[in-house]
Protein backbone atom coordinates (compact mmCIF):
# COMPACT_ATOMS: atom_id res chain seq x y z
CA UNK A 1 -114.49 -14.78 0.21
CA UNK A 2 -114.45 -18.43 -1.17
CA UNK A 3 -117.56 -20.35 -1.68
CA UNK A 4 -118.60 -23.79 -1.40
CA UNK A 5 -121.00 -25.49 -3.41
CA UNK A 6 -124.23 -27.41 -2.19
CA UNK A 7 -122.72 -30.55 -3.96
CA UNK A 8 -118.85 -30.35 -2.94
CA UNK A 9 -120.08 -29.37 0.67
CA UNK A 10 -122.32 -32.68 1.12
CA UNK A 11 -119.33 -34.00 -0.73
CA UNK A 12 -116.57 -32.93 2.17
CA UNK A 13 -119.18 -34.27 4.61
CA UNK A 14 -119.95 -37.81 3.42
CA UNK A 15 -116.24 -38.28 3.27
CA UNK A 16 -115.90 -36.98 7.19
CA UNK A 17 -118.43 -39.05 7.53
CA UNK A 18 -116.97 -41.96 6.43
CA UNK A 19 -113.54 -41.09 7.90
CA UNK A 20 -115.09 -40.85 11.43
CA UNK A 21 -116.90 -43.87 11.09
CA UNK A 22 -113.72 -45.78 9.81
CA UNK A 23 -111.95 -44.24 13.46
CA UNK A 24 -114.74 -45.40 14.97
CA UNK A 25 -114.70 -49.36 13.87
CA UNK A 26 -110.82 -48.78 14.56
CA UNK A 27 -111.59 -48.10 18.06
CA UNK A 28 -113.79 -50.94 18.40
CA UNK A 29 -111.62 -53.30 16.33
CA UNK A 30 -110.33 -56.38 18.51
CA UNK A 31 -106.79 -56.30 19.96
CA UNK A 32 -106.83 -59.98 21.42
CA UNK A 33 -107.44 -62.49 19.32
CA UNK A 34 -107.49 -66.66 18.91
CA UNK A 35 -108.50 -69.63 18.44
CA UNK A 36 -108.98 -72.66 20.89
CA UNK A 37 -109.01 -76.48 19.06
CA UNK A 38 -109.24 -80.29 20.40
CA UNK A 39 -105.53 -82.14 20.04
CA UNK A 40 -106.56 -83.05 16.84
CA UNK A 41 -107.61 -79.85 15.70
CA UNK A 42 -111.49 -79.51 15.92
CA UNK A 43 -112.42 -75.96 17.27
CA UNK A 44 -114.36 -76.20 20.25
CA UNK A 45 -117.05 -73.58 20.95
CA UNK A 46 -118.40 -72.16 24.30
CA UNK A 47 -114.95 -71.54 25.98
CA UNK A 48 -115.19 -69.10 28.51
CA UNK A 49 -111.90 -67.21 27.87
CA UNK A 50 -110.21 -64.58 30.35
CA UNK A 51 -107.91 -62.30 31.17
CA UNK A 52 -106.73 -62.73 34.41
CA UNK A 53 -106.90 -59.40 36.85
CA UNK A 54 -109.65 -58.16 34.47
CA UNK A 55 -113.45 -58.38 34.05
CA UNK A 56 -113.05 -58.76 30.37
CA UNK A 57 -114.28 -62.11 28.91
CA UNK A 58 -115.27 -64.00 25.76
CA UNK A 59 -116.30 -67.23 24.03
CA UNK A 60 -115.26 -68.93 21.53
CA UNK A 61 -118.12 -69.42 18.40
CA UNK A 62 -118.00 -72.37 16.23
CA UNK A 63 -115.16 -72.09 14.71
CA UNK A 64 -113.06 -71.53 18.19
CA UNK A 65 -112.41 -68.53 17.74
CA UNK A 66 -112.46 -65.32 20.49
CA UNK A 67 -111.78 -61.76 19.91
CA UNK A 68 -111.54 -59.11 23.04
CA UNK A 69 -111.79 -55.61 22.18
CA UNK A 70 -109.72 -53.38 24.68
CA UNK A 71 -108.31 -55.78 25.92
CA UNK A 72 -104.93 -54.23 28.62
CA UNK A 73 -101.47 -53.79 26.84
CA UNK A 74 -98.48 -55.89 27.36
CA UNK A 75 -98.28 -59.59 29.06
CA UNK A 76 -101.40 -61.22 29.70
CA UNK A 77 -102.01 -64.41 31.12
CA UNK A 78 -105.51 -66.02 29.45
CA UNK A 79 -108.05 -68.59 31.51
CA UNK A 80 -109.39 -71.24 29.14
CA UNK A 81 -112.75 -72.80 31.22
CA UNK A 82 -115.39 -75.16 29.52
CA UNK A 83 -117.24 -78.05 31.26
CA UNK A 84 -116.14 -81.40 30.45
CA UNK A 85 -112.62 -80.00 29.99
CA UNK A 86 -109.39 -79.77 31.90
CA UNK A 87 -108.51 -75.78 32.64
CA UNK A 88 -105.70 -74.16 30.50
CA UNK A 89 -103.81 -70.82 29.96
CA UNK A 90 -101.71 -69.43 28.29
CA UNK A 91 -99.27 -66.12 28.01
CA UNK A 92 -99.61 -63.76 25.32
CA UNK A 93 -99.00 -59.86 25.06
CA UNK A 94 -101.25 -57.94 23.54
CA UNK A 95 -102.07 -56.35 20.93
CA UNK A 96 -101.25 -59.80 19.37
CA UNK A 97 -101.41 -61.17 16.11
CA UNK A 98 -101.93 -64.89 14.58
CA UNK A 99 -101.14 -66.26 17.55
CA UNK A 100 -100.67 -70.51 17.89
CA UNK A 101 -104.06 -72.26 18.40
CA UNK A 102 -104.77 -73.24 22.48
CA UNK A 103 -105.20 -76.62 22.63
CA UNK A 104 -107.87 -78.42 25.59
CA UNK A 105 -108.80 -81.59 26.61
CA UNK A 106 -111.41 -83.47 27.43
CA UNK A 107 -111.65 -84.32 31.20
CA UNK A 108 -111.02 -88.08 31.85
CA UNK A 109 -113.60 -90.12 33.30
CA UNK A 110 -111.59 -90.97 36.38
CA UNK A 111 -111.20 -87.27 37.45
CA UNK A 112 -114.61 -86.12 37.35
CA UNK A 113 -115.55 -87.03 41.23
CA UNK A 114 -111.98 -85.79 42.28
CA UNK A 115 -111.75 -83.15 45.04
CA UNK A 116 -109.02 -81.11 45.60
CA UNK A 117 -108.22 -79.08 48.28
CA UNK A 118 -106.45 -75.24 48.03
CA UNK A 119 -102.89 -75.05 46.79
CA UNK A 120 -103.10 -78.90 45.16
CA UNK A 121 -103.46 -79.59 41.60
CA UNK A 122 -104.11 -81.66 38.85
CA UNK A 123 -102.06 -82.05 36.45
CA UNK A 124 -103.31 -84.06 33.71
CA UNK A 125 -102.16 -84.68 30.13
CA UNK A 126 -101.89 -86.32 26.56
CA UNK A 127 -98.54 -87.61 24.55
CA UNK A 128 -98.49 -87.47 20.76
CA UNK A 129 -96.60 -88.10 17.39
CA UNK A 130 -95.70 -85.63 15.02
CA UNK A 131 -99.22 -86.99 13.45
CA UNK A 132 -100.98 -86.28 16.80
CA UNK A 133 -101.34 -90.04 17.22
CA UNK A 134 -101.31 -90.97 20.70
CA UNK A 135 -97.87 -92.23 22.30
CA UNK A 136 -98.55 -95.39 24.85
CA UNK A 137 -96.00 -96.04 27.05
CA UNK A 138 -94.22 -92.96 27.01
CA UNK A 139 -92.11 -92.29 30.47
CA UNK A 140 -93.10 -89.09 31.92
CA UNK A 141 -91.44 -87.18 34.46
CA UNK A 142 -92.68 -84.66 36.78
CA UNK A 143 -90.67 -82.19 39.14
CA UNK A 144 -91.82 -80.11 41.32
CA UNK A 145 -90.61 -79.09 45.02
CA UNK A 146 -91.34 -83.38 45.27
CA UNK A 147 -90.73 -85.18 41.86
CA UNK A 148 -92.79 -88.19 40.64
CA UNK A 149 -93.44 -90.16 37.40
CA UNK A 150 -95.69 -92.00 35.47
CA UNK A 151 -96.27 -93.79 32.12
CA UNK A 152 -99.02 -92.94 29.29
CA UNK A 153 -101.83 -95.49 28.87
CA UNK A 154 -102.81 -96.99 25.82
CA UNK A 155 -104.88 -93.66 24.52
CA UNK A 156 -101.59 -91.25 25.55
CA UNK A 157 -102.92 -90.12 28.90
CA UNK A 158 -100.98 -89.10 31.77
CA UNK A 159 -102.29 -87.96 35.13
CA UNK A 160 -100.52 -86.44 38.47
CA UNK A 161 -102.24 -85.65 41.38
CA UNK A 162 -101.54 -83.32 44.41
CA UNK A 163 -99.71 -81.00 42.53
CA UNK A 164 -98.23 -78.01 44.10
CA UNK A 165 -98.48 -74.09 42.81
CA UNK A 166 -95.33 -73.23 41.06
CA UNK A 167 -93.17 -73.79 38.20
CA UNK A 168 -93.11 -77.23 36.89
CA UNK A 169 -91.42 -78.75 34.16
CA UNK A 170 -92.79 -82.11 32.86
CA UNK A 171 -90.41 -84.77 30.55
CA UNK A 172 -91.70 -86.90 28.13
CA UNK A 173 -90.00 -90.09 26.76
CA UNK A 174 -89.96 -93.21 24.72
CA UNK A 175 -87.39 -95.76 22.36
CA UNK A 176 -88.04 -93.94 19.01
CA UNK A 177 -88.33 -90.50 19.89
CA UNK A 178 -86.56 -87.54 20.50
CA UNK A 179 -87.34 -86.70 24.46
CA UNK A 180 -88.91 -83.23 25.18
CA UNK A 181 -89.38 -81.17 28.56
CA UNK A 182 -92.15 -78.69 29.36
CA UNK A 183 -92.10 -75.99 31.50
CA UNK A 184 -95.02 -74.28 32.76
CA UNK A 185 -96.69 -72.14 36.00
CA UNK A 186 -99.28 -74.06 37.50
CA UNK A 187 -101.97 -72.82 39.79
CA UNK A 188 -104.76 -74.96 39.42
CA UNK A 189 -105.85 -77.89 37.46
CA UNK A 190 -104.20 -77.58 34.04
CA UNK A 191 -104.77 -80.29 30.93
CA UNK A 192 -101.51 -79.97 28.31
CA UNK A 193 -100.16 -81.82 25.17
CA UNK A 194 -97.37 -82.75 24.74
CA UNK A 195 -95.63 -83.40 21.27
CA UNK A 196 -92.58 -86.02 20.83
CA UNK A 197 -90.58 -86.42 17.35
CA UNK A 198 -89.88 -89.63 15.46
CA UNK A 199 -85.68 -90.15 15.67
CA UNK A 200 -84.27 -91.16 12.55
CA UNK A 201 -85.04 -95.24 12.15
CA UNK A 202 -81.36 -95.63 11.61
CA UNK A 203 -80.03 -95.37 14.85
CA UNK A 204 -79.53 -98.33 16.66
CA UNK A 205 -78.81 -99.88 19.91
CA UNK A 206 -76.99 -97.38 22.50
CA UNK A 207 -77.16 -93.88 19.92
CA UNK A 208 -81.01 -95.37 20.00
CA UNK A 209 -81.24 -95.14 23.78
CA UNK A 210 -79.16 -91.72 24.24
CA UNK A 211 -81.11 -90.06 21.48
CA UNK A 212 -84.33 -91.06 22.74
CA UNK A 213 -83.40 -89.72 26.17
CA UNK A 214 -83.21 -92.94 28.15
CA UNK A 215 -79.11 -93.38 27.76
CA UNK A 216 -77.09 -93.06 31.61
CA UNK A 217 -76.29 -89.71 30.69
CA UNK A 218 -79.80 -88.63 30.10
CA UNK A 219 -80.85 -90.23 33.17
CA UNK A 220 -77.69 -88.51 35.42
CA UNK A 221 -78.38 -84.87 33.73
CA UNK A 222 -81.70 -85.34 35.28
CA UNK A 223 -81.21 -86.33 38.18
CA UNK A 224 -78.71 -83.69 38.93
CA UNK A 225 -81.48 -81.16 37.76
CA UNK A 226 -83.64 -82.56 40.47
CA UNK A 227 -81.03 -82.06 43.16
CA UNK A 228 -80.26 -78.66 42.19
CA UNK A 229 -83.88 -77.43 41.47
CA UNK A 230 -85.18 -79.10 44.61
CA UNK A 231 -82.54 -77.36 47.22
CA UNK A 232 -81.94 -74.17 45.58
CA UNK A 233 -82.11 -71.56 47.86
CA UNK A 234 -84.56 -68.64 48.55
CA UNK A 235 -83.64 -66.51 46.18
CA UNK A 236 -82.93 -68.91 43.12
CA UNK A 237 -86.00 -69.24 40.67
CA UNK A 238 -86.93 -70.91 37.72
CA UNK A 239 -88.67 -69.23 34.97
CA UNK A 240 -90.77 -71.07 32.18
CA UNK A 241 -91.20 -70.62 28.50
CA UNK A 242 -95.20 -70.16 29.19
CA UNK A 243 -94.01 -66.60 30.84
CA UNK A 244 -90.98 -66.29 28.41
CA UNK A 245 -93.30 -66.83 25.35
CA UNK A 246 -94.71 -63.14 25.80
CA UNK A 247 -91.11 -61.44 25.38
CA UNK A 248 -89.87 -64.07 22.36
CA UNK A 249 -88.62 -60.89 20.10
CA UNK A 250 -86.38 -59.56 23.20
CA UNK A 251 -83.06 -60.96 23.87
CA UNK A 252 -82.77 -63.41 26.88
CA UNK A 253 -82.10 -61.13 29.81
CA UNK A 254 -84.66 -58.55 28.96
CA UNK A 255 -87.40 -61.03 28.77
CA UNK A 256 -86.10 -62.29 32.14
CA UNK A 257 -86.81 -59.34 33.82
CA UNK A 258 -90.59 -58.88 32.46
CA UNK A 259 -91.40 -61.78 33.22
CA UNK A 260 -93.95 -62.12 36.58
CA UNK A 261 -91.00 -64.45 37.91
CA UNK A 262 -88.27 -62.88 36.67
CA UNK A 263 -88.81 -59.40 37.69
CA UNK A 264 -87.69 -60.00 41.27
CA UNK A 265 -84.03 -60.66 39.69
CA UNK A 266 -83.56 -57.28 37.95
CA UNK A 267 -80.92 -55.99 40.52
CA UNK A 268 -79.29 -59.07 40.45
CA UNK A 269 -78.91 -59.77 37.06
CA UNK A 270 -78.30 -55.93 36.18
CA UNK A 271 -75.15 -56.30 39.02
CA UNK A 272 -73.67 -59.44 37.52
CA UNK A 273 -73.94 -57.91 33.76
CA UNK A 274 -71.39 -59.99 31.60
CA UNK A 275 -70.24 -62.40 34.55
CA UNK A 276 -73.20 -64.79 35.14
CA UNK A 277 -71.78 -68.17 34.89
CA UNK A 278 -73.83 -70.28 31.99
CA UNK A 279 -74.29 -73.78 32.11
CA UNK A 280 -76.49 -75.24 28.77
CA UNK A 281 -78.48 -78.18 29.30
CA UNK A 282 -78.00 -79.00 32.21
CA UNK A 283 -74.53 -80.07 31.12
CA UNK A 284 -72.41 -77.98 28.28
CA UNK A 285 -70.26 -74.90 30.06
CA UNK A 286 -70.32 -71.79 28.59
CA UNK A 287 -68.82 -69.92 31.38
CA UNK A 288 -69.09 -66.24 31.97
CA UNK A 289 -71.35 -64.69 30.17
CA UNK A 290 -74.60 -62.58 29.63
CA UNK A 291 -77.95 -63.82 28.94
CA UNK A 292 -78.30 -61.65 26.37
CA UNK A 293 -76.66 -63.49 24.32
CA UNK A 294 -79.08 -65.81 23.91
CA UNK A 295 -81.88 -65.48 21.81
CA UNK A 296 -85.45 -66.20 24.07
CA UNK A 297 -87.42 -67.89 21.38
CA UNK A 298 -85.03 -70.43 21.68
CA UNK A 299 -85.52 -71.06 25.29
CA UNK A 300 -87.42 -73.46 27.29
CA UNK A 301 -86.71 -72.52 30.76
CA UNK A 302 -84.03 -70.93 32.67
CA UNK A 303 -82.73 -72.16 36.30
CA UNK A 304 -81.33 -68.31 37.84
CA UNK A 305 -78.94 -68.85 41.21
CA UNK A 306 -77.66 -65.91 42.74
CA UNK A 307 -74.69 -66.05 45.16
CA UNK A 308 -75.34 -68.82 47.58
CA UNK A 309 -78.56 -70.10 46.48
CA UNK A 310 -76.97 -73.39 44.10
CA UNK A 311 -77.07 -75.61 47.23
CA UNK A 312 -76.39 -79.08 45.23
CA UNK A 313 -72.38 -77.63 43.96
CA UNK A 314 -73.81 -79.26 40.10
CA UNK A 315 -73.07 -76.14 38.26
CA UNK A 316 -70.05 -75.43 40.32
CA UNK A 317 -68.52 -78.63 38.83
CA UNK A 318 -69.37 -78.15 35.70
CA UNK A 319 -68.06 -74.40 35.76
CA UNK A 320 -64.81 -74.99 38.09
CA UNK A 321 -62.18 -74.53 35.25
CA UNK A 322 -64.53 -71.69 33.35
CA UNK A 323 -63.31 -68.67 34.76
CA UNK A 324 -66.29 -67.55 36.30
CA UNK A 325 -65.88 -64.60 38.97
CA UNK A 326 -67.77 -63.57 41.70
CA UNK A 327 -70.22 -60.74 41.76
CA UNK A 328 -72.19 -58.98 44.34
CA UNK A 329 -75.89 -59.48 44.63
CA UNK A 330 -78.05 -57.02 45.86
CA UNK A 331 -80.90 -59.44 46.70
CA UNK A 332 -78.95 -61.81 48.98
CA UNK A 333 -76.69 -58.93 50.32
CA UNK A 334 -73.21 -61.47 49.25
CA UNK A 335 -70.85 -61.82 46.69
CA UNK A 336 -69.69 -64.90 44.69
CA UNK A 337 -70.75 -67.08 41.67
CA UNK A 338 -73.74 -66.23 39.90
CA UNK A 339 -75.42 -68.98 38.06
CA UNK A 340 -77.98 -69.30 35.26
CA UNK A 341 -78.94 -72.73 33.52
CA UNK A 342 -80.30 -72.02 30.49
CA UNK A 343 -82.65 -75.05 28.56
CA UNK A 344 -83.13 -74.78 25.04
CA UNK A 345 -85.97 -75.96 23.16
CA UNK A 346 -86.25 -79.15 21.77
């Protein structure tokens, strides 16, 4: 029989020791991490951050930073609450890792004695520079269900009221820079910044105006967006790079469908496969195609019409000559075109 030492045996157990304690810290390690800064970068402590559908909570120290240990697997949407300061989330799947800063801000002056009443939002907001200067003057567009717009004051600041729940996606845009649409899922008051780039100081006169987004074919593109988004049928949806974000490293169509919005279009998108009809931007034709094709971290948002539900006939021009065939669609019982506007980032 084979015998142990006093010295090797305390030896073997130290290093079991260790070894369990090291499993131990694993377990306990944080899976959720980040960090939650002012739009100018100060960290601001004392947010109350959670995970929405669980008790789990934190807040951020003074640096801005969170951790969550055990925090659920896959998509997560995070509530960012701290008095003084307009509401924000984001989407993030966990276990994460270095994810982008959340940025909050301050509650204006002129909304602290507002009321609102269930299903109505705020919507409230801050254009800046590639230096995070604020932008005066900068034309901002809102649509959703109704569509309205407004024009930053002299510190950046945009506000809409009476906001509905839903998707929303928000343009920003001024002489000088290159124009940029947000998309997001709103559900209560919600404070975001939003970031426009210097054009090059070359162009002049009408490439000024096109590039900066404020050219008659800007202005027609959107407007046709408005008509389409705003009479789409039942079925169609629109679903927004804050619940794309989550699902960046999957192609386009398989992000789609794990997406809290997207998932009701499995079926449908599984039956049309390679023949969804693709218009880009509102205005370039791709024709038939499949989503997976496109890569998601490239995506802002994507407008999804099953058979039937593109009311306003907008993509239907645009796709006429593109050899697009029909398809049958489980979730509206009919066959013909199905059509998918897919945004890219800016």
């Amino acid at each position: 029989m084979m015998t142990i030492s006093r010295s090797l045996a305390a030896t073997l157990a130290s290093v079991l020791a260790i070894a369990a304690a090291g499993a131990q810290d694993a377990k306990n390690a944080p899976n959720l991490t980040g960090t939650v800064q002012s739009v100018t970068g100060t960290p601001i402590a004392g947010v109350e951050v959670r995970i929405e559908g669980s008790p789990l909570t934190a807040r951020t120290d003074n640096r801005g930073h969170f951790a969550i240990v055990k925090a659920p697997t896959g998509p997560q949407l995070l509530m960012f609450r701290l008095v003084g300061y307009l509401p924000t989330t984001a989407e993030t799947r966990v276990p994460t890792k270095d994810p982008d800063p959340v940025t909050m801000l301050e509650l204006p002056h002129n909304l602290d004695t507002v009321k609102v009443v269930a299903s109505v939002n705020i919507l409230a907001g801050v254009v800046v520079d590639d230096k995070d200067k604020p932008v005066p003057g900068a034309i901002v567009d809102m649509l959703s269900g109704a569509n309205s717009s407004t024009t930053t004051d002299s510190s950046g600041w945009f506000t809409f009221r009476s906001v509905r729940d839903g998707t929303v996606l928000v343009r920003a845009r001024k002489l000088g820079f290159s124009p940029t649409t947000t998309s997001l899922a709103l559900g209560d008051w919600r404070g975001i910044v939003i970031h426009l780039e210097p054009l090059d100081y070359n162009l002049k006169g009408t490439d000024l105006e096109n590039a900066s987004g404020l050219g008659n074919n800007a202005t027609f593109v959107w407007t046709e967006t408005k008509q389409r988004i705003t009479t789409r049928g039942a079925h169609a949806i629109i679903v927004p790079r804050e619940e794309l974000a989550p699902f960046d490293d999957y192609p386009l169509d398989q992000a789609i469908k794990r997406t809290k919005t997207g998932s009701t279009e499995g079926a449908d998108l599984n039956a049309a496969g390679g023949n969804i009809c693709v218009l880009l931007n509102g205005k370039n034709t791709v024709g038939p195609s499949t989503l997976g094709n496109f890569r998601t971290s490239d995506v802002e948002f994507v407008e999804l019409y099953p058979p039937g539900t593109e009311m306003s006939g907008s993509a239907a021009r645009y796709l006429r000559s593109s050899g697009c065939r029909r398809v049958q669609a489980p979730s509206v019982f009919s066959s013909g075109v199905f059509y998918a506007v897919v945004w890219l980032r800016t």
